[in-house]
N, C-alpha and C. Protein backbone atom coordinates (compact mmCIF):
# COMPACT_ATOMS: atom_id res chain seq x y z
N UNK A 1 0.85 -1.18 0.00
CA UNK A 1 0.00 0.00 0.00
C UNK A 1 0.90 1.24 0.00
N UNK A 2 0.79 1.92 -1.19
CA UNK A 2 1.10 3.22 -0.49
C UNK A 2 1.24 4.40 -0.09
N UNK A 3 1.88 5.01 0.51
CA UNK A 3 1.88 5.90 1.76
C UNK A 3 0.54 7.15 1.32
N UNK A 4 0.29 7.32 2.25
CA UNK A 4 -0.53 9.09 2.29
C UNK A 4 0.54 10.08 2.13
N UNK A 5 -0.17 11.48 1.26
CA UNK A 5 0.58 12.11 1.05
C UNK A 5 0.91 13.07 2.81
N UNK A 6 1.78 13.67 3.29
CA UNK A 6 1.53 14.40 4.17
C UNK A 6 0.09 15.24 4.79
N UNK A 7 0.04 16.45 3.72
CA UNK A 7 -0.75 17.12 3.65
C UNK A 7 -2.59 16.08 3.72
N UNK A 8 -2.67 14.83 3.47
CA UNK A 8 -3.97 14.14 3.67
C UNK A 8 -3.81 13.56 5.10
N UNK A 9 -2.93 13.11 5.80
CA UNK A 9 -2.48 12.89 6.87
C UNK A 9 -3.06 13.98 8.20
N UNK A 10 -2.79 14.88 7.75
CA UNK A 10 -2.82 16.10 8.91
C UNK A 10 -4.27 16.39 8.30
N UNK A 11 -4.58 16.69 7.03
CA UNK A 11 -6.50 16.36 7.36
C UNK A 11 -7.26 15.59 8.23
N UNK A 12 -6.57 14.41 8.06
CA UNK A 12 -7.36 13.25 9.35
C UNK A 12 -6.91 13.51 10.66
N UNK A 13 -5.67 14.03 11.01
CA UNK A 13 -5.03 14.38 12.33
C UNK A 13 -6.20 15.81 12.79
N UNK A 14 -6.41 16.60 11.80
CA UNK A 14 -6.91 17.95 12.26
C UNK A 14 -8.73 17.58 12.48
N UNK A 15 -8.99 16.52 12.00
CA UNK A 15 -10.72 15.42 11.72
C UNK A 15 -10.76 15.20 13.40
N UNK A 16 -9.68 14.33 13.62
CA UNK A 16 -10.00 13.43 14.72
C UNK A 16 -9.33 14.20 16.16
N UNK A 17 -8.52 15.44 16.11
CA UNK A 17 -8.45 16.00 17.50
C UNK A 17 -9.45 17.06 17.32
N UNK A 18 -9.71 17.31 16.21
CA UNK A 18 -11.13 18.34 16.54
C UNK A 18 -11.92 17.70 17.54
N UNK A 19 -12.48 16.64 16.76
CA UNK A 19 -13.77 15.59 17.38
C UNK A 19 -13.08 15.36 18.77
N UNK A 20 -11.99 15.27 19.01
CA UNK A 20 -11.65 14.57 20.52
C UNK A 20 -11.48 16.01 21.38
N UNK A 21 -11.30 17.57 20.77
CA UNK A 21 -11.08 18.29 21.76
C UNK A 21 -12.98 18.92 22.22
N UNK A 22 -13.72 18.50 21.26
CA UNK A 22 -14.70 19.26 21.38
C UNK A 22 -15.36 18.93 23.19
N UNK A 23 -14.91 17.58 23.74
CA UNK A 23 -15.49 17.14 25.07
C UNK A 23 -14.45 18.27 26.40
N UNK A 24 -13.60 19.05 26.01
CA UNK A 24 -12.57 19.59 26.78
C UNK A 24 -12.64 21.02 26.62
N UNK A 25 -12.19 21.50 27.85
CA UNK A 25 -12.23 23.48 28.28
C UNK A 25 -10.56 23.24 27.04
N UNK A 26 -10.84 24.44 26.44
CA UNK A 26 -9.64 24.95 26.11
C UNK A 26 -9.77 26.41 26.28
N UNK A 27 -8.44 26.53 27.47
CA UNK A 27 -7.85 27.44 27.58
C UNK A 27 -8.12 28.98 26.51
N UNK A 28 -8.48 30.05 27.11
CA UNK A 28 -8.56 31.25 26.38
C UNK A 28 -6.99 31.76 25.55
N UNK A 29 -6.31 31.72 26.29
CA UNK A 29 -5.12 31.89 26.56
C UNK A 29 -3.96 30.85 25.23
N UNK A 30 -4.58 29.90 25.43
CA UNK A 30 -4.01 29.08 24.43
C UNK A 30 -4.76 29.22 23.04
N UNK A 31 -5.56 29.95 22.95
CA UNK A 31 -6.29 29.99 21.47
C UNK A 31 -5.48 30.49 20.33
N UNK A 32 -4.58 31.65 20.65
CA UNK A 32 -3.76 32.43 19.73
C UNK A 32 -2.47 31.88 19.55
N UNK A 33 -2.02 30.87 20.46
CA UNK A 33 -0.28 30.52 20.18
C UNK A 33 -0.70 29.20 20.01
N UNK A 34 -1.53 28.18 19.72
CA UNK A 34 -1.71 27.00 19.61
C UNK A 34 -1.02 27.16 18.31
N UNK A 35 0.07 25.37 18.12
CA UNK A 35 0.92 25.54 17.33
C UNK A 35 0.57 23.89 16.78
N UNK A 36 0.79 23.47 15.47
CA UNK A 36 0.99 22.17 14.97
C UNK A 36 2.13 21.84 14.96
N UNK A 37 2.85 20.62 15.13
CA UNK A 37 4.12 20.10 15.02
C UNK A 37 3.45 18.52 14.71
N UNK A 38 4.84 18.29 13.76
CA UNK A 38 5.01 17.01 13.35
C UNK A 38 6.30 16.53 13.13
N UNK A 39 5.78 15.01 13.28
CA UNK A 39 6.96 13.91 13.71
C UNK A 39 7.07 12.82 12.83
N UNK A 40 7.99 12.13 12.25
CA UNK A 40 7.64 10.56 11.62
C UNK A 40 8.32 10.11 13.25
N UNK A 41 7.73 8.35 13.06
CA UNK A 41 7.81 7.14 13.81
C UNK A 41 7.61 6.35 12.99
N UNK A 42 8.24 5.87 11.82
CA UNK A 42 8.37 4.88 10.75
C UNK A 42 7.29 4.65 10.32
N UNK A 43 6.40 4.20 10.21
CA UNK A 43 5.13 4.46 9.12
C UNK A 43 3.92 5.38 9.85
N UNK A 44 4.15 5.63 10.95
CA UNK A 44 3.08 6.59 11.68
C UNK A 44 3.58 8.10 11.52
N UNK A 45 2.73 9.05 11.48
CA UNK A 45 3.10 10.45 11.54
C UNK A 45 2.38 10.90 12.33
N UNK A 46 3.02 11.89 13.69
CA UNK A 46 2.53 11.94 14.75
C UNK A 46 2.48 13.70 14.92
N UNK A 47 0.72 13.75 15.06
CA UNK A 47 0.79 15.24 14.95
C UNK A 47 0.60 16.01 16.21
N UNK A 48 0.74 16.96 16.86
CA UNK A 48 0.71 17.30 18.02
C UNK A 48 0.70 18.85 18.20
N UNK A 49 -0.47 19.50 18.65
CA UNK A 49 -1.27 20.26 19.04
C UNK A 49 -0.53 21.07 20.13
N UNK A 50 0.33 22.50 20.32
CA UNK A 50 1.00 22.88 20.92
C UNK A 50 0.99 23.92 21.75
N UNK A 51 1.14 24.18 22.83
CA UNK A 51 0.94 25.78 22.96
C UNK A 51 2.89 25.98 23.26
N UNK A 52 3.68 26.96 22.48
CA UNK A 52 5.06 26.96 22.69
C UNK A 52 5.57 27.99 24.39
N UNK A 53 6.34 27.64 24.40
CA UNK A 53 6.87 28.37 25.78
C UNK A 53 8.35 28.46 25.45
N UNK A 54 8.70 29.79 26.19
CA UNK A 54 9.90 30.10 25.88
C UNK A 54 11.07 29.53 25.64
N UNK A 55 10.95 28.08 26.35
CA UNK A 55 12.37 27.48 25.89
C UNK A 55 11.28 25.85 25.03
N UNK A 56 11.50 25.48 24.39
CA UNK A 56 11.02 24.16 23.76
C UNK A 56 10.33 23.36 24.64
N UNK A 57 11.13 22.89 25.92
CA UNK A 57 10.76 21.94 27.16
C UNK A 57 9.75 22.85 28.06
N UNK A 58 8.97 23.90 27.79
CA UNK A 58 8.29 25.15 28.60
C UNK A 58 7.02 24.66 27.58
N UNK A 59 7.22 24.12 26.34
CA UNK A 59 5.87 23.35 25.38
C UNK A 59 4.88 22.87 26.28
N UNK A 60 3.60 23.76 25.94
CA UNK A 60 2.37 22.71 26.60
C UNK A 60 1.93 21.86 25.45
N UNK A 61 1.92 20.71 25.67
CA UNK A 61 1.25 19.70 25.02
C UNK A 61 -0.43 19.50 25.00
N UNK A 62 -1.26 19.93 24.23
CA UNK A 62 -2.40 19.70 24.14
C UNK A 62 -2.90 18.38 23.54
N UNK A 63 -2.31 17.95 22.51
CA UNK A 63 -2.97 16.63 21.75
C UNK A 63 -2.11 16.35 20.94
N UNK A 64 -2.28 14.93 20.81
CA UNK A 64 -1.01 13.92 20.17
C UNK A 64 -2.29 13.00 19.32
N UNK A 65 -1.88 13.22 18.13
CA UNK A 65 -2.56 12.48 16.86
C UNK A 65 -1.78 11.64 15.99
N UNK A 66 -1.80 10.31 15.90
CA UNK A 66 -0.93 9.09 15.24
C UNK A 66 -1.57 8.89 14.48
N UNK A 67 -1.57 8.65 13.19
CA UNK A 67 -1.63 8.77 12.12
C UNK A 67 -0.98 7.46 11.12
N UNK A 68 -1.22 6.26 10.86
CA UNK A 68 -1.09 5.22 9.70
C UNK A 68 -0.66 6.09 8.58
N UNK A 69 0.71 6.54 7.95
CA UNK A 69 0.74 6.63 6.68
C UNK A 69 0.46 5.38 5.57
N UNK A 70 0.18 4.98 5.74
CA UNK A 70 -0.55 3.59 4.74
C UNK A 70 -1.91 3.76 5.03
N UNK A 71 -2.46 3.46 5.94
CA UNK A 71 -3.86 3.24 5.98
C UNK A 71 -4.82 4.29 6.81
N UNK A 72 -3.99 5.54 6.88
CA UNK A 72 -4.94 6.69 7.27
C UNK A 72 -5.68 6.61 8.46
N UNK A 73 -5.64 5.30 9.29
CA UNK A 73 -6.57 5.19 10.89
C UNK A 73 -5.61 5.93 11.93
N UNK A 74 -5.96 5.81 12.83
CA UNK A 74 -5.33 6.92 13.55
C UNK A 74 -5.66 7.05 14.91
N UNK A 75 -5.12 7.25 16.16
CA UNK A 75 -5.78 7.74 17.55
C UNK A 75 -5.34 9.49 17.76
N UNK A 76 -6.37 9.61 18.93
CA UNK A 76 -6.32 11.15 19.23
C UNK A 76 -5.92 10.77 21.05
N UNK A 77 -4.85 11.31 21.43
CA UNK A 77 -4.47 11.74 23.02
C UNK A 77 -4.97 12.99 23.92
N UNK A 78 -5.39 13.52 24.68
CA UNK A 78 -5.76 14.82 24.69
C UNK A 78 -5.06 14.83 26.01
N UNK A 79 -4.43 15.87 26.24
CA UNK A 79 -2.79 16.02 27.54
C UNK A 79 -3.35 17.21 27.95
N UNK A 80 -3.59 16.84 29.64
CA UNK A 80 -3.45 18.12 30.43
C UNK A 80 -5.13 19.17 30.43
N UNK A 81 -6.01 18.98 29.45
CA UNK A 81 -7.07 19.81 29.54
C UNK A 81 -7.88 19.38 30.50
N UNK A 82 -9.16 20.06 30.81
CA UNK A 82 -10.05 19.52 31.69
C UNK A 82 -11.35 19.06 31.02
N UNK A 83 -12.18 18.36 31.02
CA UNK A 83 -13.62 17.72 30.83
C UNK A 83 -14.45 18.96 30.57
N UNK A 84 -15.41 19.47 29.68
CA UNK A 84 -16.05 20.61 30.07
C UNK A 84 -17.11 19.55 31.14
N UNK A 85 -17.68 20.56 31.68
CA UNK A 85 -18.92 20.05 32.64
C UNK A 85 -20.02 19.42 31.70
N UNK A 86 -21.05 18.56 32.26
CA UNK A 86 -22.03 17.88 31.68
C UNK A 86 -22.91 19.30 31.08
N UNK A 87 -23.07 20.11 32.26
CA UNK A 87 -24.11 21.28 32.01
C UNK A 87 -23.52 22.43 31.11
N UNK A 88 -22.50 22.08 30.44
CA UNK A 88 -22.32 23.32 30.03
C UNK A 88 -22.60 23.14 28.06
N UNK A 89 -23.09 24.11 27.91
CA UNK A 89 -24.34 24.21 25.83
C UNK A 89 -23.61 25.38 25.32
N UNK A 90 -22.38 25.40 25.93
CA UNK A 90 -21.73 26.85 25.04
C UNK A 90 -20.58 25.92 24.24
N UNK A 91 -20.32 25.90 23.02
CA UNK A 91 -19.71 24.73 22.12
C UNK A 91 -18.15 26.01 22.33
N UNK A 92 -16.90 25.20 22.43
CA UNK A 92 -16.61 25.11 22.55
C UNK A 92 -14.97 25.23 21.47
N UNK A 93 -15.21 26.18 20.35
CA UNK A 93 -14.41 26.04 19.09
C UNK A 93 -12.94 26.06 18.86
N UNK A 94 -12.53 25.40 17.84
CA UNK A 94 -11.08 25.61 17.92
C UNK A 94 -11.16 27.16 16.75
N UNK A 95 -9.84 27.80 16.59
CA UNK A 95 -9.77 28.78 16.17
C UNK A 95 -9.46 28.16 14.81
């Protein structure tokens, strides 16, 4: 089989942490410096959702998306946010 091009990769990465951040508070604060970064891990491409801090290791990690370059399936991680509440009907958008 082969590979996905990059750019279809990070479509499904940007599909499936949408859908996984929509259950989580995100930060006001993190709306404007949220950053994408990517990684290979030999046939996986691993995308990850950032807020940067002054030195690299100061990185908040929001979400880690793995990615099948062959077969496009994929998991979503979500690092460090909180649950929104059951009661809360105000949705919740990424920028």
């Amino acid at each position: 089989m082969k590979p996905k091009r990059l750019e279809e990769l990070q479509e499904i990465a940007r599909k499936l942490t949408f859908s996984a951040l929509e259950a989580f508070v995100i930060p006001e604060e993190y709306r404007a410096t949220m950053t994408l970064g990517v990684f290979f891990e030999g046939d996986v491409r691993v995308f990850e959702l950032y807020v940067p801090g002054e030195q690299p290791k100061d990185a908040k990690i929001i979400s880690r998306a793995r990615i099948d370059s062959r077969t496009g399936e994929g998991s979503v991680e979500v690092i460090g946010l909180a649950l929104k509440s059951p009661s809360s009907s105000t949705p919740d958008s990424l920028p």
